[in-house]
Protein backbone atom coordinates (compact mmCIF):
# COMPACT_ATOMS: atom_id res chain seq x y z
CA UNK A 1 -15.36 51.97 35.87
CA UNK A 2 -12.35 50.41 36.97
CA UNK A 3 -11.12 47.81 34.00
CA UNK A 4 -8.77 46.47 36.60
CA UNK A 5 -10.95 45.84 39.74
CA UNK A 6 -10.88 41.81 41.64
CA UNK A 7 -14.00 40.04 40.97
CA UNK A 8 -15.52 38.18 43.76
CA UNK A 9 -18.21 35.61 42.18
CA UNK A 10 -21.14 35.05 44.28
CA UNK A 11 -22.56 31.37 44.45
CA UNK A 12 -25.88 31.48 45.54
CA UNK A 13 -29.08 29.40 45.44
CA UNK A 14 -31.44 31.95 43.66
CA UNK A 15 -35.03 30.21 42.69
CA UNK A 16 -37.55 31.27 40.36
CA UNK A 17 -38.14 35.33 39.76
CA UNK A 18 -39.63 36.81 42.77
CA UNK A 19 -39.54 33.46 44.65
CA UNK A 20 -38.88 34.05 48.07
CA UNK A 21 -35.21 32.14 47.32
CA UNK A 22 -34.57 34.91 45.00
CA UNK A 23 -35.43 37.75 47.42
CA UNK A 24 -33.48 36.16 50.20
CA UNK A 25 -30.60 35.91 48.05
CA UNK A 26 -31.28 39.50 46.59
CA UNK A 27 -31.36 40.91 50.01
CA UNK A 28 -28.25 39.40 51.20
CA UNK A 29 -26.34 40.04 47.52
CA UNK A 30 -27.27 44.20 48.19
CA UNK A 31 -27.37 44.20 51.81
CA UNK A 32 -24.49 42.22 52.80
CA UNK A 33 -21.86 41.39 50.24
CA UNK A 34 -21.58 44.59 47.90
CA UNK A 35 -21.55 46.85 50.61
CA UNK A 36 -18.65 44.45 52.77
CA UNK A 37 -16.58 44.17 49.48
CA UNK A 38 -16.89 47.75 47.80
CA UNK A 39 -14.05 49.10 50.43
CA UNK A 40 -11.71 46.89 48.52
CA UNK A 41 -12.41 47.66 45.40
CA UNK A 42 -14.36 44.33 43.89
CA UNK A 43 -16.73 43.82 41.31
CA UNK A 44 -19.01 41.66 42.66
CA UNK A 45 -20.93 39.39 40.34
CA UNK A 46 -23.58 36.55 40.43
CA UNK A 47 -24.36 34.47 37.44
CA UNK A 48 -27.97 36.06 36.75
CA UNK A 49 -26.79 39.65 37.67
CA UNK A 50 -24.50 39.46 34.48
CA UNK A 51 -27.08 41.27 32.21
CA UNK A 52 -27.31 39.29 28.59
CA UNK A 53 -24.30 37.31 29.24
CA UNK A 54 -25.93 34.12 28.09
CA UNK A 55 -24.02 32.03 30.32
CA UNK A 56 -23.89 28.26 30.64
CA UNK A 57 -22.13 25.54 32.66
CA UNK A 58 -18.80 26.03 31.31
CA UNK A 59 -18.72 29.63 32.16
CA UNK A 60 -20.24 29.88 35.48
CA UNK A 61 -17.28 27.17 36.27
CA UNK A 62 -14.64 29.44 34.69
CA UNK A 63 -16.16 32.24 37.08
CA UNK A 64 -16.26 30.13 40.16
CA UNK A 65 -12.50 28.79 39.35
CA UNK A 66 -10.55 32.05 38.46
CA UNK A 67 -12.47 34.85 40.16
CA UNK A 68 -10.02 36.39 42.56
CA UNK A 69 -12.93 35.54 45.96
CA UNK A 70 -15.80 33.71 45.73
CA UNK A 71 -18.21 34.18 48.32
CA UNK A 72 -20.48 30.84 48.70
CA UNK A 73 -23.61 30.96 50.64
CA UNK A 74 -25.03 27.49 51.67
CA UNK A 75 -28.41 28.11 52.50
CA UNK A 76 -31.21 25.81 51.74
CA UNK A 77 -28.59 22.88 50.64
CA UNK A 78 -28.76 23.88 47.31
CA UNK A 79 -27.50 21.11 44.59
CA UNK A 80 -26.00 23.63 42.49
CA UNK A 81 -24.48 25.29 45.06
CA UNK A 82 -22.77 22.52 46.64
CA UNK A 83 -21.57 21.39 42.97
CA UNK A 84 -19.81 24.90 42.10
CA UNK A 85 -18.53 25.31 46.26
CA UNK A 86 -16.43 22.30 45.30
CA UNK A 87 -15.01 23.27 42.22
CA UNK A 88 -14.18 26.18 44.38
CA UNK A 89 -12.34 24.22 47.10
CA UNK A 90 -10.60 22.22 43.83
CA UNK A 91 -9.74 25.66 42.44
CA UNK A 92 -7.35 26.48 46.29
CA UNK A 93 -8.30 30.02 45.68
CA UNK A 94 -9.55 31.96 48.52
CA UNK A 95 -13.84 31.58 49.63
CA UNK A 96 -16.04 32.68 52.26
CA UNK A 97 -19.23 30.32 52.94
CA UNK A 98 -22.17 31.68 54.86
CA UNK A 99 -25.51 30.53 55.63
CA UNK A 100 -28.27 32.13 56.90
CA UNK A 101 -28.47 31.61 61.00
CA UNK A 102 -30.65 28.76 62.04
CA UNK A 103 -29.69 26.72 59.24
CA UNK A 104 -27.15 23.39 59.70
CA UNK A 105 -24.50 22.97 57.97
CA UNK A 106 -23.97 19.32 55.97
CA UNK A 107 -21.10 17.11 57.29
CA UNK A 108 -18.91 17.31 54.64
CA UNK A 109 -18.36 21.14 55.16
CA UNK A 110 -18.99 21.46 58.54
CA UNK A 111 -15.48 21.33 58.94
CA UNK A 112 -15.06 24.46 57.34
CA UNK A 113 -15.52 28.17 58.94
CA UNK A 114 -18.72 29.20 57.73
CA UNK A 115 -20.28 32.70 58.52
CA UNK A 116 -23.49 32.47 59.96
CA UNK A 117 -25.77 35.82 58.96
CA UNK A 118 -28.92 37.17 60.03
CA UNK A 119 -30.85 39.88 57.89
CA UNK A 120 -33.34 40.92 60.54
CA UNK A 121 -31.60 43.90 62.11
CA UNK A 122 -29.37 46.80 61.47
CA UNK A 123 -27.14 45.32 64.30
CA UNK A 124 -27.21 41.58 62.56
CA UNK A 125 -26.60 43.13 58.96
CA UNK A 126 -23.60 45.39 60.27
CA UNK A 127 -21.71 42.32 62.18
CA UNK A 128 -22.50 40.26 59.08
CA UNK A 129 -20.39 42.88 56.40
CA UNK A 130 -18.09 42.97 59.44
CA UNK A 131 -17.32 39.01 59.71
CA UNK A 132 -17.01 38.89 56.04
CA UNK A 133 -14.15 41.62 55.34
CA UNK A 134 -12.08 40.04 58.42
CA UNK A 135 -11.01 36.72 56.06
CA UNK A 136 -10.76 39.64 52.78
CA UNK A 137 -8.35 41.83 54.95
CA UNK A 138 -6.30 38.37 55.44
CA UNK A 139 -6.44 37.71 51.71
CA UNK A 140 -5.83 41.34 50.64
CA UNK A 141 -2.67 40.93 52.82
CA UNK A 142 -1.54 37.71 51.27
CA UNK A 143 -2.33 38.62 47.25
CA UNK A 144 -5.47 36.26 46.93
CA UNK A 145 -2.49 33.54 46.38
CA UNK A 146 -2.60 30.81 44.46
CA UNK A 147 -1.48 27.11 46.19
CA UNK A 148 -2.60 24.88 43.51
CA UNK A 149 -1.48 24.20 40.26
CA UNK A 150 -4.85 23.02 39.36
CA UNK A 151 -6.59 26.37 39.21
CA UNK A 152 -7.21 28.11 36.27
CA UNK A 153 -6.03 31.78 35.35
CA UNK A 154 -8.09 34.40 33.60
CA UNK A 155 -7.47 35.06 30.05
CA UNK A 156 -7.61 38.38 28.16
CA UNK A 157 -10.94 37.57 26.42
CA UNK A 158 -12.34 36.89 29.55
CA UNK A 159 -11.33 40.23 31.23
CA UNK A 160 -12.82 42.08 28.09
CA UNK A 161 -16.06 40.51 28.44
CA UNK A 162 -16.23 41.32 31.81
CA UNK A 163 -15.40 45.46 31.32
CA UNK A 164 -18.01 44.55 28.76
CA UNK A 165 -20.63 43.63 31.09
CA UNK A 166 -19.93 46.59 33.66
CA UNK A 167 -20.71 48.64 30.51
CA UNK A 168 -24.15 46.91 29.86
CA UNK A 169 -25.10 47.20 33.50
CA UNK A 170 -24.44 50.99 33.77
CA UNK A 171 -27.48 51.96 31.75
CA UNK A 172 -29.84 49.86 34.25
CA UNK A 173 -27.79 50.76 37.37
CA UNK A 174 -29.11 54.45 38.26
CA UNK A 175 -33.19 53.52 37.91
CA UNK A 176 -32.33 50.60 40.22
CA UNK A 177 -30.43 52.13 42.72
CA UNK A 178 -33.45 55.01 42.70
CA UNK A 179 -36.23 52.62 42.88
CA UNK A 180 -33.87 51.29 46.05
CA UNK A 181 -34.07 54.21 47.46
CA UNK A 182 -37.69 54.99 47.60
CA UNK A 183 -38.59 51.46 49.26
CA UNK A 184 -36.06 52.46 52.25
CA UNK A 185 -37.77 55.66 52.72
CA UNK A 186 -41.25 53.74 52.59
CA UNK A 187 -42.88 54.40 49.27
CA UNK A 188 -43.61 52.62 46.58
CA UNK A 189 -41.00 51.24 43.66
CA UNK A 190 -42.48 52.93 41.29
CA UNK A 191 -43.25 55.93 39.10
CA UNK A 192 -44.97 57.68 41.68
CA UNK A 193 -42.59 56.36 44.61
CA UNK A 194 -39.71 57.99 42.59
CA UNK A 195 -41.47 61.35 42.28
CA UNK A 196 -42.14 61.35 46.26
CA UNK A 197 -38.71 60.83 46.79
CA UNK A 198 -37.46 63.37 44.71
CA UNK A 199 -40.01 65.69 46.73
CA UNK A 200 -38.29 64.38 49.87
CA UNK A 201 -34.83 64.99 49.34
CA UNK A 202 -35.60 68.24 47.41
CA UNK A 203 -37.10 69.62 51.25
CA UNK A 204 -40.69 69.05 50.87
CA UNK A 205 -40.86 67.28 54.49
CA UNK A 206 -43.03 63.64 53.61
CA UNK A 207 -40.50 61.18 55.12
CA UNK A 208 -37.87 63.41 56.42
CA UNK A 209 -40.20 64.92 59.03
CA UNK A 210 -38.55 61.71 60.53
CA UNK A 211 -34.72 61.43 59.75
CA UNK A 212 -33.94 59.11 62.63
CA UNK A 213 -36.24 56.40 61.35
CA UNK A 214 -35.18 57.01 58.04
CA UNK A 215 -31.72 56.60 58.69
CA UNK A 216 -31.99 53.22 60.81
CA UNK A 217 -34.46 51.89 58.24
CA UNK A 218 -31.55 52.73 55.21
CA UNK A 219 -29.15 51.16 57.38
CA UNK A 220 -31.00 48.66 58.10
CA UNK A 221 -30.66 46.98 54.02
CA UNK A 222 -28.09 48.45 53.42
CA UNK A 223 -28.78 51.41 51.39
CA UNK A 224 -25.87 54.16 51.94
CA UNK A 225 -27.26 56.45 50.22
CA UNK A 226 -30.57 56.43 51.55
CA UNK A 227 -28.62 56.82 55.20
CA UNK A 228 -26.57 59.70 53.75
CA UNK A 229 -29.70 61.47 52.53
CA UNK A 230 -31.26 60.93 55.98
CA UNK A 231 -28.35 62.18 58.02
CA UNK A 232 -27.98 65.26 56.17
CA UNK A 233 -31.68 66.40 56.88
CA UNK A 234 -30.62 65.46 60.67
CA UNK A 235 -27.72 67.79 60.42
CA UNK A 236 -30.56 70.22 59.06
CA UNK A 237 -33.11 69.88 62.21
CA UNK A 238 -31.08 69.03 64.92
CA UNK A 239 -28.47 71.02 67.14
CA UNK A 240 -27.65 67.72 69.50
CA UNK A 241 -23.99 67.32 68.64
CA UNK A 242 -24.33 63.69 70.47
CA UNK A 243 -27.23 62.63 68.13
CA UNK A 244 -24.80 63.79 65.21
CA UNK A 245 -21.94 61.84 66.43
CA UNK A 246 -23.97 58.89 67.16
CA UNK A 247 -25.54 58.65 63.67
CA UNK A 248 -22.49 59.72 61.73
CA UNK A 249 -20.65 57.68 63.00
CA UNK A 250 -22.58 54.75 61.74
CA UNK A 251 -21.22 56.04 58.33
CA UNK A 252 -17.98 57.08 59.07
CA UNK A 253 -17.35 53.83 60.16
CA UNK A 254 -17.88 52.48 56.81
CA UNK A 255 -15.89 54.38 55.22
CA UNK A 256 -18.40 56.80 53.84
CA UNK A 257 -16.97 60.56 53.35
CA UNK A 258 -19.63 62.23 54.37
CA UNK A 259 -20.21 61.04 57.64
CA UNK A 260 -16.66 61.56 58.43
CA UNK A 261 -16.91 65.03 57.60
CA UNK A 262 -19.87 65.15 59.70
CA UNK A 263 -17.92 63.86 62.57
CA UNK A 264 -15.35 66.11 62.05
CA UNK A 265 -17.52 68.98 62.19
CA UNK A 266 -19.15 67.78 65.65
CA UNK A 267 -15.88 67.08 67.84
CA UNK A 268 -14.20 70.78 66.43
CA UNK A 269 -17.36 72.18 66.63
CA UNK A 270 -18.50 70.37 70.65
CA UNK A 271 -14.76 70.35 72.01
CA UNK A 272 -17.14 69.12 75.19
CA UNK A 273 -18.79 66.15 74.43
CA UNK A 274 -19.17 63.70 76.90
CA UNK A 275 -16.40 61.37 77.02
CA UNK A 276 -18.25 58.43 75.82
CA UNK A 277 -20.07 60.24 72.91
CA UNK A 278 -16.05 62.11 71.94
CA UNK A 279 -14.49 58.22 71.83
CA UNK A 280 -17.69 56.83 69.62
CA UNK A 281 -16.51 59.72 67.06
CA UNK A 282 -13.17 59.38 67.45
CA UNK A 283 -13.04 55.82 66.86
CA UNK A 284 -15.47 56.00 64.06
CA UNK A 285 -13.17 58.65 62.45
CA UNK A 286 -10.00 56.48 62.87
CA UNK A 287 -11.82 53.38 61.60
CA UNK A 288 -12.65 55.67 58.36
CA UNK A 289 -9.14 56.41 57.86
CA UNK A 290 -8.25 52.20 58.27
CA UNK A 291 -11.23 51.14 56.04
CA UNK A 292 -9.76 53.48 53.58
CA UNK A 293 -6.35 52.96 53.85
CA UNK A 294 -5.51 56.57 54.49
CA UNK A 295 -3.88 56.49 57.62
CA UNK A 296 -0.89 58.38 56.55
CA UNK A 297 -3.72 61.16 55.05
CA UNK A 298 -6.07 61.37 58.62
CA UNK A 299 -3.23 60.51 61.41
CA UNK A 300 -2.62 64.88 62.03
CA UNK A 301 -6.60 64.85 61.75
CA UNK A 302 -6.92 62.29 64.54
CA UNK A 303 -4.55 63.58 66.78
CA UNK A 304 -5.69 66.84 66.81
CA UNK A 305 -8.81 65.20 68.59
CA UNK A 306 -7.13 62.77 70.68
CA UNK A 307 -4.24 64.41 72.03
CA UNK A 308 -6.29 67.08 74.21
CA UNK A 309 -8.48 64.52 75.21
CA UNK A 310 -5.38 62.33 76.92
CA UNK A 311 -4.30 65.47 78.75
CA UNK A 312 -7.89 66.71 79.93
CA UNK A 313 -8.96 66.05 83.37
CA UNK A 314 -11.97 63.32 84.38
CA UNK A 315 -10.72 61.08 82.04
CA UNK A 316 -10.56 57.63 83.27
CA UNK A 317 -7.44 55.08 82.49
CA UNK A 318 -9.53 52.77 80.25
CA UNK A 319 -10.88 55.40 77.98
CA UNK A 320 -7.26 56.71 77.86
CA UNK A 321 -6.86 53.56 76.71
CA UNK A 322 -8.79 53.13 73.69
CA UNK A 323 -8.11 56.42 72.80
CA UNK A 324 -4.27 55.71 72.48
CA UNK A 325 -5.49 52.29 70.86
CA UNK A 326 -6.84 54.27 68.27
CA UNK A 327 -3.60 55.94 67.83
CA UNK A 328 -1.75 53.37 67.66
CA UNK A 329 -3.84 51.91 65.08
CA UNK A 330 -3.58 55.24 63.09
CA UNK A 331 0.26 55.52 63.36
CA UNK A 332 0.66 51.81 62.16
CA UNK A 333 -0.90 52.40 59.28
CA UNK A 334 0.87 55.60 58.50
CA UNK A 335 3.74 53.62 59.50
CA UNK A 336 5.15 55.57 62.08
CA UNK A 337 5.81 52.53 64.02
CA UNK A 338 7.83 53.96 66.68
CA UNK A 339 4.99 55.87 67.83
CA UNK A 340 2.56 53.17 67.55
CA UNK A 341 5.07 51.40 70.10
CA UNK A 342 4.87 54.16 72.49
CA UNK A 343 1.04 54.91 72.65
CA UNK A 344 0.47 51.65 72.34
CA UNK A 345 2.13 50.27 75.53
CA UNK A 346 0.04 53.18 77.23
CA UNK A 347 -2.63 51.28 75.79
CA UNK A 348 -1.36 47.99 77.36
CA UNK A 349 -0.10 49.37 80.96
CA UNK A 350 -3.97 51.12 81.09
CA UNK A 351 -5.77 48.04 80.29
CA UNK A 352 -3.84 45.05 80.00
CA UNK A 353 -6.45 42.96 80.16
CA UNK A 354 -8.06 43.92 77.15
CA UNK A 355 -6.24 41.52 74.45
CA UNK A 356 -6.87 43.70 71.29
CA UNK A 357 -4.53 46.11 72.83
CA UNK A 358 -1.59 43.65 73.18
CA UNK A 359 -2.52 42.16 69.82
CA UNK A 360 -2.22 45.61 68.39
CA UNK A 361 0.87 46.13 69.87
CA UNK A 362 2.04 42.67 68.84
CA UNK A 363 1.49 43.98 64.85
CA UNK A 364 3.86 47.10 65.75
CA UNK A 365 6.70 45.30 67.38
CA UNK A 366 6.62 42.68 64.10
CA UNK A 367 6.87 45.30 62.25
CA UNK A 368 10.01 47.01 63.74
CA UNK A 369 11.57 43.26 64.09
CA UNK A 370 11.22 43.51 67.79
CA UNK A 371 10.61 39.59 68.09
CA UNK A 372 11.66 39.26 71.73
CA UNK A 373 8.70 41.77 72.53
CA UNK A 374 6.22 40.66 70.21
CA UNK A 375 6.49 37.15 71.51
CA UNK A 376 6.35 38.66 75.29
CA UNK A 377 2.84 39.91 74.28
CA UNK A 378 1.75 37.18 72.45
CA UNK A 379 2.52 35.12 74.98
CA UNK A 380 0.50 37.53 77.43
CA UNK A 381 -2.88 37.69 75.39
CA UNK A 382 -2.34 33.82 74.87
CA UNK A 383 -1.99 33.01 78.44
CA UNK A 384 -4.29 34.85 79.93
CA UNK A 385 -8.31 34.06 80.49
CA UNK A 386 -10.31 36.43 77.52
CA UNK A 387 -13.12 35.56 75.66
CA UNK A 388 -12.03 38.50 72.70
CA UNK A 389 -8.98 35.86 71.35
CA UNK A 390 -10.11 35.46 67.75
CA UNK A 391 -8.81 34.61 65.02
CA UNK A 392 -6.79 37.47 63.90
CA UNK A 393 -5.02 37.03 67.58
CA UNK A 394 -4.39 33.77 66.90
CA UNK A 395 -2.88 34.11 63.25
CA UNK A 396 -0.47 36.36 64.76
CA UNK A 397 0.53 33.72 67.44
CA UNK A 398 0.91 31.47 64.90
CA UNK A 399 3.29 33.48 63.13
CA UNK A 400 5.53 34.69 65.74
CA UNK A 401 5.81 31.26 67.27
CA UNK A 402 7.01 29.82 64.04
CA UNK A 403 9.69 32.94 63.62
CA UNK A 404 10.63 31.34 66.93
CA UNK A 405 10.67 28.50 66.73
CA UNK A 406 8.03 27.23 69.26
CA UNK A 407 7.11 24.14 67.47
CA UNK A 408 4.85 22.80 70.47
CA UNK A 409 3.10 26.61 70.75
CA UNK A 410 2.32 26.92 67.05
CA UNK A 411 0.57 23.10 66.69
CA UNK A 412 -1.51 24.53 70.02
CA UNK A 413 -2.48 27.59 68.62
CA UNK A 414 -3.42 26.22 65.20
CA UNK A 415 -5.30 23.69 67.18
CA UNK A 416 -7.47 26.69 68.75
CA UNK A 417 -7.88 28.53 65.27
CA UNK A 418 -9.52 25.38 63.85
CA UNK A 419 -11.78 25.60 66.26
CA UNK A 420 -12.48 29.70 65.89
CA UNK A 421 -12.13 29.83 62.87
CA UNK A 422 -11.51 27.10 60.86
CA UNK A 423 -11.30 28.99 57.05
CA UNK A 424 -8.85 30.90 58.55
CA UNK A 425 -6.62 28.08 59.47
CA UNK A 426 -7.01 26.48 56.15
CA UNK A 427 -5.48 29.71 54.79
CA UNK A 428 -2.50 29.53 56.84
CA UNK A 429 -1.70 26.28 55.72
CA UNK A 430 -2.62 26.91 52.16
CA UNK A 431 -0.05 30.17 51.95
CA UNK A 432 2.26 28.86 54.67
CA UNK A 433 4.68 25.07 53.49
CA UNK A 434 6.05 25.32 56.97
CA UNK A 435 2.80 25.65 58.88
CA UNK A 436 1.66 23.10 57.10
CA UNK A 437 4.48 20.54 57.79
CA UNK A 438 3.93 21.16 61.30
CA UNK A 439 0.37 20.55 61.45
CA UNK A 440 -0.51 17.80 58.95
């Protein structure tokens, strides 16, 4: 328990018990949002999750104004919903709407960036916890700060009753999250399902015969470790080091430790994996290192991979590229930035027309206060014709433009972010007095 931890408050619509509201919301609460906000470190709470809290209008509004996030999903136009999503925007602290794909949004958000999520796939849930932590890393980066002196702060009290909450939930927590696991494997949420499970994972074959299918149905709501359970018994049955990478890597790229490991065992073990297989577990390896914030821990550990892999033969120029990519990424965040320079213009010269690569190398050259060459390759990935310029690219233009002074460059490039992404450009403004003047 970690007295300390941000709370994100989840608005929701959530119906009657059982009502198909309430499972939607459920699904999307366990699927979605606690697994894309556990990597940075919230407690993540929704007004009817808070177990005997008794809590009425006044509170929820406290919630909604001083949690540190608040993530806001729209769906089904609910009253209440819309009510607390204002007191939200009146609050200036930083939110994340959603609503479930199909669904319009009303005019008088539709102005605002709103995440559109689909539950119906592994593929759809994935990109969903994906599109949600790219605004958190922006706020993690920026403090969660504050812009309006309107907002309320958190007192003491309030912190204490929220430890004491974690401490009533614990008690309910481990015969949920069991009774979770036995409807991903198939069986039923009860007494009985519970006891089949148990035979499962203890070796008695039942579901297992079929880890695969196991693994893609735990992924598939969310349930690590249901996936973790499954990938073990596949590290059990199967000697196909590319079936290994391929489904550890699903968890390695969430940050989970044990399908790094996993990883790690394949590439030392299969120093002759296929090129496309090696960068899929390379790549998911690095990413566990980012999500974690370890860089400085895992950079040796990824080179050792990569390095042999640059100098081995058959290896074309664009997978030499996103292997040094991944370096580069790796030696930022260890922040060994004159490395990151160097393997990241390999990147560049390899495949310059990939913009993540100049964008990457954009970060690196900030970072050693090499402005003239940041804005070079800003003004590269700006100018030329890709459909991968997102928002994160166009933050960055935004701020080296306004370090130099390109006036008429950062209006046009906040003009595209509104249209990306336009949350994201309400953030700038909100942390940024000089952006602001500029564009208002």
């Amino acid at each position: 328990m970690n007295e300390s931890a941000k709370t994100c408050f989840v608005i929701s619509p959530l119906g009657e018990e059982k009502s198909d509201t309430r499972i939607e919301a459920d699904r999307l609460f366990e699927l979605v949002i606690e697994p894309a906000l556990e990597v940075f470190g919230f407690q993540v709470e929704r007004s009817d999750k808070i177990v005997g809290s008794g809590l009425i209008t006044s509170d929820i509004v406290r919630m909604v104004q001083n949690s540190e996030l608040c993530i806001i999903d729209l769906t089904e136009h609910n009253a209440n919903v819309f009510y607390e999503c204002g007191r939200r925007h009146e609050a200036a602290k930083p939110f994340i709407q959603l609503i479930r794909s199909g669904e319009t949004l009303p005019f008088d958000v539709a102005g605002i960036r709103t995440i559109q999520y689909d539950l119906s796939s592994p593929e759809s849930v994935r990109k969903a916890i994906e599109d949600i932590r790219k605004p958190v890393r922006q706020f993690e980066e920026n403090g969660y700060a504050v812009t309006s002196s309107g907002a309320s702060t958190a007192t003491l009290a309030q912190s204490l009753e929220r430890v004491e909450r974690k401490i009533d939930r614990l008690d309910s927590y481990a015969s949920k999250r069991v009774r979770k696991r036995a409807s991903a494997v198939g069986l039923p949420a009860d007494g009985d399902g519970v006891g089949l499970l148990s035979k499962v994972e203890g070796g008695a074959g039942g579901f297992l015969n079929k880890p695969d299918e196991l693994f893609m149905k735990a992924i598939a709501i969310g349930d690590m470790e249901a996936a973790e359970v499954a990938l073990e018994r596949i590290l059990q049955v199967s000697d196909d080091p590319k079936k290994i990478v391929y489904f550890a890597s699903y968890l390695a790229d969430a940050g989970d430790e044990g399908g790094a490991q996993a990883v790690k065992e394949a590439l030392e073990n299969n120093p002759d994996l296929p090129i496309s297989t090696f960068i899929t577990g390379a790549s998911a390896l690095a990413q566990y290192y980012v999500v974690r914030d370890r860089e400085s821990e895992g950079v040796e550990e990824v080179e050792k991979f990569i390095l042999p892999r640059l100098e081995a033969e058959g290896v074309g120029d664009r997978d030499k590229a996103r292997l040094n990519n991944q370096l580069s990424r790796m030696y930022y965040g260890a922040s060994r930035y004159e490395d990151a320079q160097r393997v990241g213009i390999r990147a560049v010269d390899l495949a310059p027309d990939v913009t993540a690569y100049k964008f990457n190398l954009s970060l690196v050259y900030e970072a050693r206060d090499l402005y003239d060459l940041a804005e070079q390759v800003v003004d590269e990935y700006m100018t030329q014709k890709s459909d991968e310029t997102d928002s994160d690219h166009l933050g960055q233009a935004i701020d080296i433009y306004l370090k130099r002074d390109r006036h008429e460059d950062v209006r046009a490039a906040f003009s595209r972010l509104m249209q990306v992404d336009p949350a994201a450009a309400a953030l700038k403004t909100m942390l940024n007095d000089e952006l602001r003047s500029l564009v208002q």
